[in-house]
N, C-alpha and C. Protein backbone atom coordinates (compact mmCIF):
# COMPACT_ATOMS: atom_id res chain seq x y z
N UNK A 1 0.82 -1.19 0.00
CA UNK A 1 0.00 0.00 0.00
C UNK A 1 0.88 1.27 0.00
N UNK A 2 1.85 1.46 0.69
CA UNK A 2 2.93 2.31 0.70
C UNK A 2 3.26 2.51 -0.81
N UNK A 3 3.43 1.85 -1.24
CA UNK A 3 4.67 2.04 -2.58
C UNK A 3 3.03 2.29 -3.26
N UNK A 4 1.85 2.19 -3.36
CA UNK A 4 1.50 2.86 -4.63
C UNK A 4 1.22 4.01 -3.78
N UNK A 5 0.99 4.47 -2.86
CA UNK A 5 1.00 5.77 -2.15
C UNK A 5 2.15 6.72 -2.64
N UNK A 6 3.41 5.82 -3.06
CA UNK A 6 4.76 6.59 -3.26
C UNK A 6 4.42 6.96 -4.81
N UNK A 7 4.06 6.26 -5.69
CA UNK A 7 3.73 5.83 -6.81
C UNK A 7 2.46 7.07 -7.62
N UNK A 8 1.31 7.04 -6.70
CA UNK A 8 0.62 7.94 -6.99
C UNK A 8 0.92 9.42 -6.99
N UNK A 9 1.97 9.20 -5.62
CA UNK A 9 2.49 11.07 -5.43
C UNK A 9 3.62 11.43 -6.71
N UNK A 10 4.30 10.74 -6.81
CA UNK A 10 4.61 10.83 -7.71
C UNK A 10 4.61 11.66 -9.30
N UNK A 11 3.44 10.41 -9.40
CA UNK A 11 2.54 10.85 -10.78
C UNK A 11 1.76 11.63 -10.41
N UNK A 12 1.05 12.51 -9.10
CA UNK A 12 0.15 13.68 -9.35
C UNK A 12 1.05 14.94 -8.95
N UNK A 13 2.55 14.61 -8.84
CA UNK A 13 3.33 16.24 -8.12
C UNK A 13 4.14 16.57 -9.63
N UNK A 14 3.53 15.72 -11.11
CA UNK A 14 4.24 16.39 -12.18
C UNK A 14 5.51 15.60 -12.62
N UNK A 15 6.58 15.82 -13.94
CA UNK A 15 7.83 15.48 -14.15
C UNK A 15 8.51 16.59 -13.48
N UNK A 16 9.48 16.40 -12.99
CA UNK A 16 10.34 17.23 -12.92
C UNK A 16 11.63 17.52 -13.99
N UNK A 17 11.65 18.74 -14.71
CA UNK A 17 12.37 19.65 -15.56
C UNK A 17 13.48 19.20 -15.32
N UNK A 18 14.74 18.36 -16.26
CA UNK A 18 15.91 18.62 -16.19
C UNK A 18 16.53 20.03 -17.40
N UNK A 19 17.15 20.73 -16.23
CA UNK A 19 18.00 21.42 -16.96
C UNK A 19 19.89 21.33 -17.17
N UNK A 20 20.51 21.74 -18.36
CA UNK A 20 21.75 22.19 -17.76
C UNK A 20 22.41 23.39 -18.19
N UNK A 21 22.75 24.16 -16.99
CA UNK A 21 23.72 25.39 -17.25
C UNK A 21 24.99 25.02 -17.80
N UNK A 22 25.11 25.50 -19.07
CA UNK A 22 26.89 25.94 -19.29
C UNK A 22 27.43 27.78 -19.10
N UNK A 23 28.24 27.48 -18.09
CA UNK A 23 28.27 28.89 -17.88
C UNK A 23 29.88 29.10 -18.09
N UNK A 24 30.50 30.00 -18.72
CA UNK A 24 31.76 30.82 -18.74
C UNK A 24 32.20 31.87 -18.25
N UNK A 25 33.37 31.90 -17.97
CA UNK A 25 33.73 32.77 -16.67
C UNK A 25 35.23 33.48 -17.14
N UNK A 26 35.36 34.90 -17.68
CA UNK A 26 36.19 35.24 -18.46
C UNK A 26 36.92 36.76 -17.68
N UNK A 27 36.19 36.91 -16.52
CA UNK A 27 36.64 37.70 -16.05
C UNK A 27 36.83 37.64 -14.22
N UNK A 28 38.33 38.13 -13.77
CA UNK A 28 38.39 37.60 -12.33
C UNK A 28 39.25 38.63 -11.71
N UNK A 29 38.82 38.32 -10.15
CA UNK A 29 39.31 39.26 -9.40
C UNK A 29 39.91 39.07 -8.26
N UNK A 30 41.04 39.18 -7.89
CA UNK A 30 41.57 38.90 -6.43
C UNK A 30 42.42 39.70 -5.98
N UNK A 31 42.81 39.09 -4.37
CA UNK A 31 44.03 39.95 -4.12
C UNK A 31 45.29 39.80 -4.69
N UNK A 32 45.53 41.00 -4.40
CA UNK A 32 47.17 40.96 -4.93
C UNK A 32 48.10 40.15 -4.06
N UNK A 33 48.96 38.70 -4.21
CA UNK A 33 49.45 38.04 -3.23
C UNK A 33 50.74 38.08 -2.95
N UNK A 34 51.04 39.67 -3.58
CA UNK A 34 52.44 39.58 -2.97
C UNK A 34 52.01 41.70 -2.02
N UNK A 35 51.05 41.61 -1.69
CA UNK A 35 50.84 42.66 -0.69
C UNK A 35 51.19 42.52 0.34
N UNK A 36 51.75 43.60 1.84
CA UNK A 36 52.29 43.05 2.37
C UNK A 36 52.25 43.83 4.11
N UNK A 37 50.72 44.84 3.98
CA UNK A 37 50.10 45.46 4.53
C UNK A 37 48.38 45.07 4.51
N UNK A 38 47.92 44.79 5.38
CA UNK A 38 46.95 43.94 5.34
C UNK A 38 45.60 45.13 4.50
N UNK A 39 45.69 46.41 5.48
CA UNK A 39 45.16 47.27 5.21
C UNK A 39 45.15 47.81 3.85
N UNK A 40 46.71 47.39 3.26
CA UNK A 40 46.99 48.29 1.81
C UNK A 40 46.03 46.56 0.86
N UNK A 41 46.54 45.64 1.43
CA UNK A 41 45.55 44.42 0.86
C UNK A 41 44.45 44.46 0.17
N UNK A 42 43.77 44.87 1.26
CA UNK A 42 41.99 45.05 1.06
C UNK A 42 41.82 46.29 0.06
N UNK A 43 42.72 47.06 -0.09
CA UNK A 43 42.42 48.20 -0.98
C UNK A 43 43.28 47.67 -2.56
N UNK A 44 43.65 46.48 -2.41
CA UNK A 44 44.38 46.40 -3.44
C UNK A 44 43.97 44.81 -4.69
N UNK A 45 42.83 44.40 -4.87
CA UNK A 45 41.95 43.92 -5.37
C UNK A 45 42.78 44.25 -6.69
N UNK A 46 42.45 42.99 -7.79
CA UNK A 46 43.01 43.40 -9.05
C UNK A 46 41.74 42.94 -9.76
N UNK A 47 41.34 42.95 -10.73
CA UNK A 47 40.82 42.64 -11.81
C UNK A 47 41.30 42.42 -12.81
N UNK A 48 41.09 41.34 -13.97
CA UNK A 48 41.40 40.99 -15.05
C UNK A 48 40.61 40.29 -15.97
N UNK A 49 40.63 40.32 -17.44
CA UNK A 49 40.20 39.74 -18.09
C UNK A 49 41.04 38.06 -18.16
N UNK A 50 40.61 37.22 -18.27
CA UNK A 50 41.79 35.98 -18.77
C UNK A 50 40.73 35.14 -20.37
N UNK A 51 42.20 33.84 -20.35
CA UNK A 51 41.54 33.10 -20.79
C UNK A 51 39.89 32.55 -20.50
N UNK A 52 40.18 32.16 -19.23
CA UNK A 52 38.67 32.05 -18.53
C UNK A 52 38.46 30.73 -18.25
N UNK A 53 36.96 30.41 -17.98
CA UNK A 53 36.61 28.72 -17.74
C UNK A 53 35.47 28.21 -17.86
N UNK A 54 35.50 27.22 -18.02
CA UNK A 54 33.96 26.76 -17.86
C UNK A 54 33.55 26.08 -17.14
N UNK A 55 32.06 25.77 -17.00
CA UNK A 55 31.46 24.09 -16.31
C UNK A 55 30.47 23.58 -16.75
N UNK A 56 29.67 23.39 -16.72
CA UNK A 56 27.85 22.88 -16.54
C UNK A 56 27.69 22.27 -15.46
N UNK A 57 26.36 22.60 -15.25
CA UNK A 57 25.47 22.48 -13.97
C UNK A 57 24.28 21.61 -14.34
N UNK A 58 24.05 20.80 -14.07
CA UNK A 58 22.89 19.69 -14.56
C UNK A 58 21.95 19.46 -12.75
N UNK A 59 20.58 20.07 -12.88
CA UNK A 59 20.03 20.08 -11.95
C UNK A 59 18.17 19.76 -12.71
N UNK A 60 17.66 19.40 -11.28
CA UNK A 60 16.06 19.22 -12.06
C UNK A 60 15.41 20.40 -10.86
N UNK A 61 14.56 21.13 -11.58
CA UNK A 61 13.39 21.65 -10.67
C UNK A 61 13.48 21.91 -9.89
N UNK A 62 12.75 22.41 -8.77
CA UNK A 62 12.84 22.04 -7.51
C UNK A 62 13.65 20.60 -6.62
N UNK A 63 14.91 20.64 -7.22
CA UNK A 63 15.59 19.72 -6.36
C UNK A 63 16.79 20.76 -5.79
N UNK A 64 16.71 19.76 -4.48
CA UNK A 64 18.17 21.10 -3.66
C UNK A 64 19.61 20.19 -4.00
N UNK A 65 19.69 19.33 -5.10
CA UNK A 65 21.28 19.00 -5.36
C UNK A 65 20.90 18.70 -6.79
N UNK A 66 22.82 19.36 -7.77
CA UNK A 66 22.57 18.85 -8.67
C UNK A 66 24.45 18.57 -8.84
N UNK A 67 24.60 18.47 -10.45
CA UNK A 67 26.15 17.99 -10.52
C UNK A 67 26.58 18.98 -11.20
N UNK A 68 27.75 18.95 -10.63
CA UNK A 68 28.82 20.24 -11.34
C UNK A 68 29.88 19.20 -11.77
N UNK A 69 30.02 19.66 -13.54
CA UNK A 69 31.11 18.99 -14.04
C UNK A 69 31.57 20.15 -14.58
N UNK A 70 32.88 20.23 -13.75
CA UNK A 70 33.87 20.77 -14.12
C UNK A 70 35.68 20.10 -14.58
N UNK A 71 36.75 20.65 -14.43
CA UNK A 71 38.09 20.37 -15.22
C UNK A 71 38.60 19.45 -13.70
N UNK A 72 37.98 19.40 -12.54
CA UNK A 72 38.28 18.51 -11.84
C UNK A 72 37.18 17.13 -11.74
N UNK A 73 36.27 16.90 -12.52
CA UNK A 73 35.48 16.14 -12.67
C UNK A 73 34.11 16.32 -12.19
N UNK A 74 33.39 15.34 -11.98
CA UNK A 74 32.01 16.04 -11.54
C UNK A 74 31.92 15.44 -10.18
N UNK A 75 31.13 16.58 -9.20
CA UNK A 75 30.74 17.03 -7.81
C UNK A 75 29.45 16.85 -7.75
N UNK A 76 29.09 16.69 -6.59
CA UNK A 76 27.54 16.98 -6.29
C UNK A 76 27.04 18.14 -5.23
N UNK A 77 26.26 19.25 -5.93
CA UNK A 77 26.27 20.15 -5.24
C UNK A 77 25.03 20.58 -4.38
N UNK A 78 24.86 21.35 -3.18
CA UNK A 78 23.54 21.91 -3.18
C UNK A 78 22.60 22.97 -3.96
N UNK A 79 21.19 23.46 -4.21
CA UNK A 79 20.85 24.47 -4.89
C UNK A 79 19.98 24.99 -3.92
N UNK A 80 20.52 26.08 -3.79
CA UNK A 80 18.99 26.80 -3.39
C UNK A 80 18.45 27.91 -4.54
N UNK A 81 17.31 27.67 -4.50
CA UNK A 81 16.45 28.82 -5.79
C UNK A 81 16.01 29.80 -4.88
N UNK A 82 15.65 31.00 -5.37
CA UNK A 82 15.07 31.92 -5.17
C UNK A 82 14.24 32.30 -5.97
N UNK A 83 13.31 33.68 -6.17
CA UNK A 83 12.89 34.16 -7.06
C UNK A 83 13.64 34.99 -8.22
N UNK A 84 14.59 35.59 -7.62
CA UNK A 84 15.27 35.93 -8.40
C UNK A 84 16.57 35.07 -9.44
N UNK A 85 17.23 33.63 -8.53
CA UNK A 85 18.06 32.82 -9.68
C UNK A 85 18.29 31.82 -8.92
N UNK A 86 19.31 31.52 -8.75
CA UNK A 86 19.80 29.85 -7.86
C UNK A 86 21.22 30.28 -7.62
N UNK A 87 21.23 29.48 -6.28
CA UNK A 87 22.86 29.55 -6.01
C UNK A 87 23.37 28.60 -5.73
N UNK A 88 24.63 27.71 -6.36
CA UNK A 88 24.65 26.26 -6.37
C UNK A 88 26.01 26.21 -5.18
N UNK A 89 26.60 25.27 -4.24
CA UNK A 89 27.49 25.59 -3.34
C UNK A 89 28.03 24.62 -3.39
N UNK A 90 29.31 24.31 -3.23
CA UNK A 90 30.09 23.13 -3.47
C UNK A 90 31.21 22.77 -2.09
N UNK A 91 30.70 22.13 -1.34
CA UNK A 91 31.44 21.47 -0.01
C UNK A 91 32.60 21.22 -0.10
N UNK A 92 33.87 21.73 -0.04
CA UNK A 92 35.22 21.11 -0.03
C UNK A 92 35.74 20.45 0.95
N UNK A 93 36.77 19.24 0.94
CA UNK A 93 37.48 18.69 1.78
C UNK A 93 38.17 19.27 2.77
N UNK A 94 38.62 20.69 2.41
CA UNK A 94 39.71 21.64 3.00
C UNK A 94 38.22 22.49 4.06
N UNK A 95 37.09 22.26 3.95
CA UNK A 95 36.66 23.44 4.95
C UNK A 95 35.98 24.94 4.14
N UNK A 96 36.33 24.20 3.08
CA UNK A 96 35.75 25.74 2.23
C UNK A 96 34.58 25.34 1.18
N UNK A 97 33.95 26.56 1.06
CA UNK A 97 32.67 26.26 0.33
C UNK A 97 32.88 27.15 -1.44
N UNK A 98 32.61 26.43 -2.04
CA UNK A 98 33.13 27.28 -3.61
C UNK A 98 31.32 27.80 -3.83
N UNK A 99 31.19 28.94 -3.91
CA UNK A 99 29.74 29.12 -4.61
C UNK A 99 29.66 30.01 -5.57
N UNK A 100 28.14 29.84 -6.63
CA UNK A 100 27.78 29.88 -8.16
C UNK A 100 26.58 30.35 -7.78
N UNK A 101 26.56 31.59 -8.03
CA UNK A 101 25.59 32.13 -8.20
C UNK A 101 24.98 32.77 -9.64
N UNK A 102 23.70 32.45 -9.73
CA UNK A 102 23.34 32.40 -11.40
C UNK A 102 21.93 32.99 -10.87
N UNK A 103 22.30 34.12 -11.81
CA UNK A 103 20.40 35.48 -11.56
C UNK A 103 19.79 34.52 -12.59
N UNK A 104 18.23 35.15 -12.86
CA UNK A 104 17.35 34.61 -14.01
C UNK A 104 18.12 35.27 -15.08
N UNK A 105 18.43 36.49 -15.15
CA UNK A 105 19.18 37.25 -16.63
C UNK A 105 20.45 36.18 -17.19
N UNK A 106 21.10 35.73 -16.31
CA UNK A 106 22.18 34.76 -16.52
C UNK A 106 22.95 34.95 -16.07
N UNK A 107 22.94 36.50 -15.64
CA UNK A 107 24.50 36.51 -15.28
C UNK A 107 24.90 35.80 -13.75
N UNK A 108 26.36 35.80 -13.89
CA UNK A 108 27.10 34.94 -12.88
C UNK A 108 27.73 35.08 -12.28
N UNK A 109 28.29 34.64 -10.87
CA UNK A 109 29.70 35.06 -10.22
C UNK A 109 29.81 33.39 -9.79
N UNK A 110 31.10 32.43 -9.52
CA UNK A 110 31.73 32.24 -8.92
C UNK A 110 33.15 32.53 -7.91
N UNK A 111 32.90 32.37 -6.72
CA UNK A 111 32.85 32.59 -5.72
C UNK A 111 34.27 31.46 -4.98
N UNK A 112 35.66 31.65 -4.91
CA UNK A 112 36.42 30.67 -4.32
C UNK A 112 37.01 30.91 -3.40
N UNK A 113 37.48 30.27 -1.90
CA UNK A 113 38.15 30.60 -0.67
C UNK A 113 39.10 29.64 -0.87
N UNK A 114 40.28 29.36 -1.48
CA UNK A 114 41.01 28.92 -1.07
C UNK A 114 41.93 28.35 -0.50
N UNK A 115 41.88 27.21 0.72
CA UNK A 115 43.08 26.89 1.88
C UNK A 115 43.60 25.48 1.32
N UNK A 116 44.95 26.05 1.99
CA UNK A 116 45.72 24.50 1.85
C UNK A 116 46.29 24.30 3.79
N UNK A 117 46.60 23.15 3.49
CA UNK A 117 46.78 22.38 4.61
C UNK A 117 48.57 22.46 5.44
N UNK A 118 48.91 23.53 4.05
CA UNK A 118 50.13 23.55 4.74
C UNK A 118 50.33 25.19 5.21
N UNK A 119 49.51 25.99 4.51
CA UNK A 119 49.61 27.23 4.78
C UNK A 119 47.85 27.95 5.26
N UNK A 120 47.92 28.87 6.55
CA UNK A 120 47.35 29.23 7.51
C UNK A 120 46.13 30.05 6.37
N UNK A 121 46.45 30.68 5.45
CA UNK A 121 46.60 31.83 4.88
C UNK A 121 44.42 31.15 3.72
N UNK A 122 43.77 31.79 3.73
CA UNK A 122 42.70 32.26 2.78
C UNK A 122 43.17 33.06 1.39
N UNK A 123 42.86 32.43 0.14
CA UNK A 123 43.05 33.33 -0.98
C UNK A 123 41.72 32.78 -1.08
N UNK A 124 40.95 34.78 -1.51
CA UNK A 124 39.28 34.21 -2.34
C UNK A 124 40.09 34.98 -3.59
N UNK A 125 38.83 34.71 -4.40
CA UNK A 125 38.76 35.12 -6.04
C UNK A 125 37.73 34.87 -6.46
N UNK A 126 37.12 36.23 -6.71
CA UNK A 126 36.10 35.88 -7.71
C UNK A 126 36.08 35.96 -9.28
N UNK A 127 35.27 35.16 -9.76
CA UNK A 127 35.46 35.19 -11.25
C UNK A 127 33.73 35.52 -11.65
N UNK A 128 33.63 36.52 -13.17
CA UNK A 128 32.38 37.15 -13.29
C UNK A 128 31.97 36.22 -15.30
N UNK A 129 31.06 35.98 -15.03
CA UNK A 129 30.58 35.81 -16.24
C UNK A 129 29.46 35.12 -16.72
N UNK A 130 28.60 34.25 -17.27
CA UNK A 130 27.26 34.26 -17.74
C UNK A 130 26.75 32.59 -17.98
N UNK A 131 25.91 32.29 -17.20
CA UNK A 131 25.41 31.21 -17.41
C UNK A 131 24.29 31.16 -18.68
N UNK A 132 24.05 30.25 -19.63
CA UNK A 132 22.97 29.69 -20.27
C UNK A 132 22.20 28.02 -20.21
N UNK A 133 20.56 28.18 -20.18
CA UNK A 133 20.57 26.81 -20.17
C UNK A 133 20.70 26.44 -21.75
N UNK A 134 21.27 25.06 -21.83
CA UNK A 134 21.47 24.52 -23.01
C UNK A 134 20.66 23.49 -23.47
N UNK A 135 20.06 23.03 -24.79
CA UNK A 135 19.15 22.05 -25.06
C UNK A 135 19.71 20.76 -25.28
């Protein structure tokens, strides 16, 4: 009785929409890492255009996880939606959280904190550029 209970909800809550974002990321920003005044630091932010990067994001609907395949392989991430876009967050081993934020217009920021295990030290960087869903 359970399982057609599971069965029926199912089939009356709809398919759920797979989508996937390919988004590129061509422009980035961080600190300067050879600053050497903490104060002059924070005022000293660079920006640049680069080569850049990519990923896709493969998520359905209203689900709060989807997969990020990126140049280190594919992850499984959380989503939260809003009304205004989704922000996808990616759990690291090191303690740090990488997040992707994608408006409805498309545009994008990822979001990185950087630590390693041998040095005390946080590098973020953000990188700016534009998600699309793809067919």
């Amino acid at each position: 009785m359970r399982g057609l209970i599971a069965i029926c909800a199912v089939v009356l809550s709809g398919p759920l929409v797979a989508e996937t974002l390919e988004c590129d990321f061509e422009k980035r920003c961080g600190f300067n890492p050879n600053c050497n005044t903490k104060l002059l630091c924070l005022r000293s932010v660079k920006c640049q255009r680069e080569r850049g990067f990519n990923f896709k994001i493969e998520y359905e609907e209203g689900s709060t996880i989807a997969l990020f395949h990126g140049n280190n392989g594919t992850s499984e991430v959380s989503v939260h939606t809003g009304r205004s876009g989704r922000t996808f967050l990616e759990f690291l081993p090191t303690g740090t959280v990488q997040v992707t934020a994608v408006a409805n217009s498309g545009q994008a920021v990822h979001s990185r904190q950087t630590m390693f295990s041998i040095s005390p030290e946080i590098i973020p960087t953000q990188y700016y550029g534009h998600c699309e869903v793809s067919g």
